[in-house]
C-alpha atoms as a PDB file:
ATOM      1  CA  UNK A   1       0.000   0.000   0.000  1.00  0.00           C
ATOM      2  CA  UNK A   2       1.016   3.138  -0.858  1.00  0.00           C
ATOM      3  CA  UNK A   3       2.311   5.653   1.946  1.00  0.00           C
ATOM      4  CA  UNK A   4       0.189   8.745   2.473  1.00  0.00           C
ATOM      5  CA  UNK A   5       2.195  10.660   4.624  1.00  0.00           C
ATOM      6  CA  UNK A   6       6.068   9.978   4.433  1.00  0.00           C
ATOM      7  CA  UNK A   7       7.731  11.484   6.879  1.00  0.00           C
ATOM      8  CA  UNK A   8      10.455  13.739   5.547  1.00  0.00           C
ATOM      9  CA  UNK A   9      12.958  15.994   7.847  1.00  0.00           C
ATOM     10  CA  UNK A  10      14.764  17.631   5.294  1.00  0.00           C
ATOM     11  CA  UNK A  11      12.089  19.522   2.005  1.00  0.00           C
ATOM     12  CA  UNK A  12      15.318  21.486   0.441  1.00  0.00           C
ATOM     13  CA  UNK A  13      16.337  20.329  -3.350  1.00  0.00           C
ATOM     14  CA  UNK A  14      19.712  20.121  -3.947  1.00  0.00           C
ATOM     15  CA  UNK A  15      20.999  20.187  -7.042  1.00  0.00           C
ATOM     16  CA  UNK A  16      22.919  22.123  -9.636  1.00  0.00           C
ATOM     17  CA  UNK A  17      20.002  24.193 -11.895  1.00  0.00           C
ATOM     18  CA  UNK A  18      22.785  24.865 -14.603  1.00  0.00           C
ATOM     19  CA  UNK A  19      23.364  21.581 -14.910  1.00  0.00           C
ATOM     20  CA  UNK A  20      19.844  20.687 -15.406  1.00  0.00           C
ATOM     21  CA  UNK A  21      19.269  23.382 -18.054  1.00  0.00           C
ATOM     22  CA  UNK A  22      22.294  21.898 -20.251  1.00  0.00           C
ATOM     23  CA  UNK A  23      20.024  18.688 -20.294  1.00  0.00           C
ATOM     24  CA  UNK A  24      17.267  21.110 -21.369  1.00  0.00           C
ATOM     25  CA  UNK A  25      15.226  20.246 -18.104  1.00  0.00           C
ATOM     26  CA  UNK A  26      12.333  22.439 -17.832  1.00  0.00           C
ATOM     27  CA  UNK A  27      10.339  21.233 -14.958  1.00  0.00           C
ATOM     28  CA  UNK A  28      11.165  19.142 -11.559  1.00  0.00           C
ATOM     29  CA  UNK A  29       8.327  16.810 -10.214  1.00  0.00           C
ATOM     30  CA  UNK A  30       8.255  16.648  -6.682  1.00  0.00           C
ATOM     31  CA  UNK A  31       6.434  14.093  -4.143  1.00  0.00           C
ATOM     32  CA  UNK A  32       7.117  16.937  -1.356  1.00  0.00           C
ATOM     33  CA  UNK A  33       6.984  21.027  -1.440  1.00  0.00           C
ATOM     34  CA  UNK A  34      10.326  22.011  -1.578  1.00  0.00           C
ATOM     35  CA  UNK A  35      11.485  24.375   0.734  1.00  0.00           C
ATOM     36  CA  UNK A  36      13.933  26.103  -1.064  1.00  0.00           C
ATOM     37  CA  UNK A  37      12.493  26.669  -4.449  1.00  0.00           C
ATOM     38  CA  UNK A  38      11.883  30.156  -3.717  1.00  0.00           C
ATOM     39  CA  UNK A  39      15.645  30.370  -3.327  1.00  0.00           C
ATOM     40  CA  UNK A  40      16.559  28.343  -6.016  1.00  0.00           C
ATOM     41  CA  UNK A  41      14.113  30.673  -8.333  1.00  0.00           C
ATOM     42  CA  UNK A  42      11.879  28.024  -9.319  1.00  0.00           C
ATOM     43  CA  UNK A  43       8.153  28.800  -9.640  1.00  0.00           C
ATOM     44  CA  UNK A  44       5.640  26.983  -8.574  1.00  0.00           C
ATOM     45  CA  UNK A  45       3.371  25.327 -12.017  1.00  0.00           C
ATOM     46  CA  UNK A  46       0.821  23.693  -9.387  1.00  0.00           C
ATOM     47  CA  UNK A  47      -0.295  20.892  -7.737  1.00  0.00           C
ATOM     48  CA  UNK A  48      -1.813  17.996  -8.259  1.00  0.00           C
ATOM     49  CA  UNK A  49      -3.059  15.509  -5.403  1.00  0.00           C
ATOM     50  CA  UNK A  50      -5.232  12.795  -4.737  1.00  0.00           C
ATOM     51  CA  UNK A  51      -8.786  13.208  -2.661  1.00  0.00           C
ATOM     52  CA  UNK A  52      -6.973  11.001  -0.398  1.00  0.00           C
ATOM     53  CA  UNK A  53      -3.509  12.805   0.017  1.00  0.00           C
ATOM     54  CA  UNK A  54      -3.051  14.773   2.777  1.00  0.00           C
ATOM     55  CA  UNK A  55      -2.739  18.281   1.230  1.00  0.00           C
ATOM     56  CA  UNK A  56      -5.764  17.731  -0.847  1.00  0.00           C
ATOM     57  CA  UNK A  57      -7.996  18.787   2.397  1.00  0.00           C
ATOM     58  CA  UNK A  58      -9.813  22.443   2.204  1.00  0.00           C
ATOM     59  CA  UNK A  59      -7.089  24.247   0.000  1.00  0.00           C
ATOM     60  CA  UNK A  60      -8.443  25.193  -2.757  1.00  0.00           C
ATOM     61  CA  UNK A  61      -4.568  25.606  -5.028  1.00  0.00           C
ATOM     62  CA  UNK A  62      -4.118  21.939  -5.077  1.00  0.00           C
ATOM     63  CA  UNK A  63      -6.234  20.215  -7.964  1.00  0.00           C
ATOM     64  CA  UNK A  64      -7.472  17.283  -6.982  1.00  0.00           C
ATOM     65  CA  UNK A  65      -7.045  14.378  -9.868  1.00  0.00           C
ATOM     66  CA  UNK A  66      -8.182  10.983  -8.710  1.00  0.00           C
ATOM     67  CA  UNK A  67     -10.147  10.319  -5.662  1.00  0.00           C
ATOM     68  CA  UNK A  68      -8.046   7.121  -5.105  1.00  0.00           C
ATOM     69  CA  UNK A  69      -4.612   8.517  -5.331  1.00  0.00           C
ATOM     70  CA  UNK A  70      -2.777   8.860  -2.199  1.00  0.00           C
ATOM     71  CA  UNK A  71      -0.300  10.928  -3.759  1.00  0.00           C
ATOM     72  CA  UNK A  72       0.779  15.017  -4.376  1.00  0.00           C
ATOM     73  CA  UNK A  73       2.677  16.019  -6.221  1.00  0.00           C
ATOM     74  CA  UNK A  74       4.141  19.701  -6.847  1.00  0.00           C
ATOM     75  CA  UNK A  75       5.490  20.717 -10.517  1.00  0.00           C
ATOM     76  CA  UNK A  76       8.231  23.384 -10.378  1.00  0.00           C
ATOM     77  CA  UNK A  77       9.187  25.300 -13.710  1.00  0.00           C
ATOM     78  CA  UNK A  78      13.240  25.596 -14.238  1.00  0.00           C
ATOM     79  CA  UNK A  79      13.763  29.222 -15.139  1.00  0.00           C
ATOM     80  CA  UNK A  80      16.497  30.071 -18.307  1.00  0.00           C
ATOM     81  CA  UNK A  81      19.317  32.260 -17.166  1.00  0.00           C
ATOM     82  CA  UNK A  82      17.569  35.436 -17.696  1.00  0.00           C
ATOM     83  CA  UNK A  83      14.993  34.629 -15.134  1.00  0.00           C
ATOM     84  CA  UNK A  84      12.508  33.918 -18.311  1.00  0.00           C
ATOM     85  CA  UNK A  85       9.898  30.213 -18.214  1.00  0.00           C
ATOM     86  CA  UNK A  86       8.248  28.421 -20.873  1.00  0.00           C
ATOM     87  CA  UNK A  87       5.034  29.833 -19.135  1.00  0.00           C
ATOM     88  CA  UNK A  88       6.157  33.611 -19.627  1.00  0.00           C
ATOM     89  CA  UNK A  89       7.764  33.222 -22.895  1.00  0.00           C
ATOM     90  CA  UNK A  90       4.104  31.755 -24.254  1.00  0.00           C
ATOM     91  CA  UNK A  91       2.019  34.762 -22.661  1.00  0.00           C
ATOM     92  CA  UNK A  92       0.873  33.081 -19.527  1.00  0.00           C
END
């Protein structure tokens, strides 16, 4: 069965973001909201959860996709090195 609510100490991502924009990586999936993706400069796409996940309760940001799903997860959008996303550069 899967595990509704993992318990995790540390929410920071650490990686390199140049690195992932060589590989052309636009977005990150996450199981968890990241901590430090203000910091990091990565903006928040949405996310999507479960009726049965946790987060899914009363806020009304989190679209809920499958009442059996005990999962959420967050997408993040990698910004280019001018600050610019696939979501600005498109008009939205």
């Amino acid at each position: 069965e899967a595990m509704r609510y993992p318990e995790i100490a540390d929410r920071r991502l650490m990686v390199d973001l140049e690195e992932l924009r060589k590989l052309d990586c636009r977005y990150i999936f996450s199981r968890i909201e990241l901590d430090n993706a203000e910091e990091l400069g990565l903006k928040t796409v949405g996310t999507w959860a479960g009726a049965g996940a946790n987060s899914a309760e009363g806020d009304p940001s989190v679209i809920v996709t499958d009442a059996d799903s005990p999962y959420t997860i967050t997408v993040y959008e990698i910004p280019d090195w001018t600050g610019r996303t696939a979501r600005s550069e498109r008009g939205t």
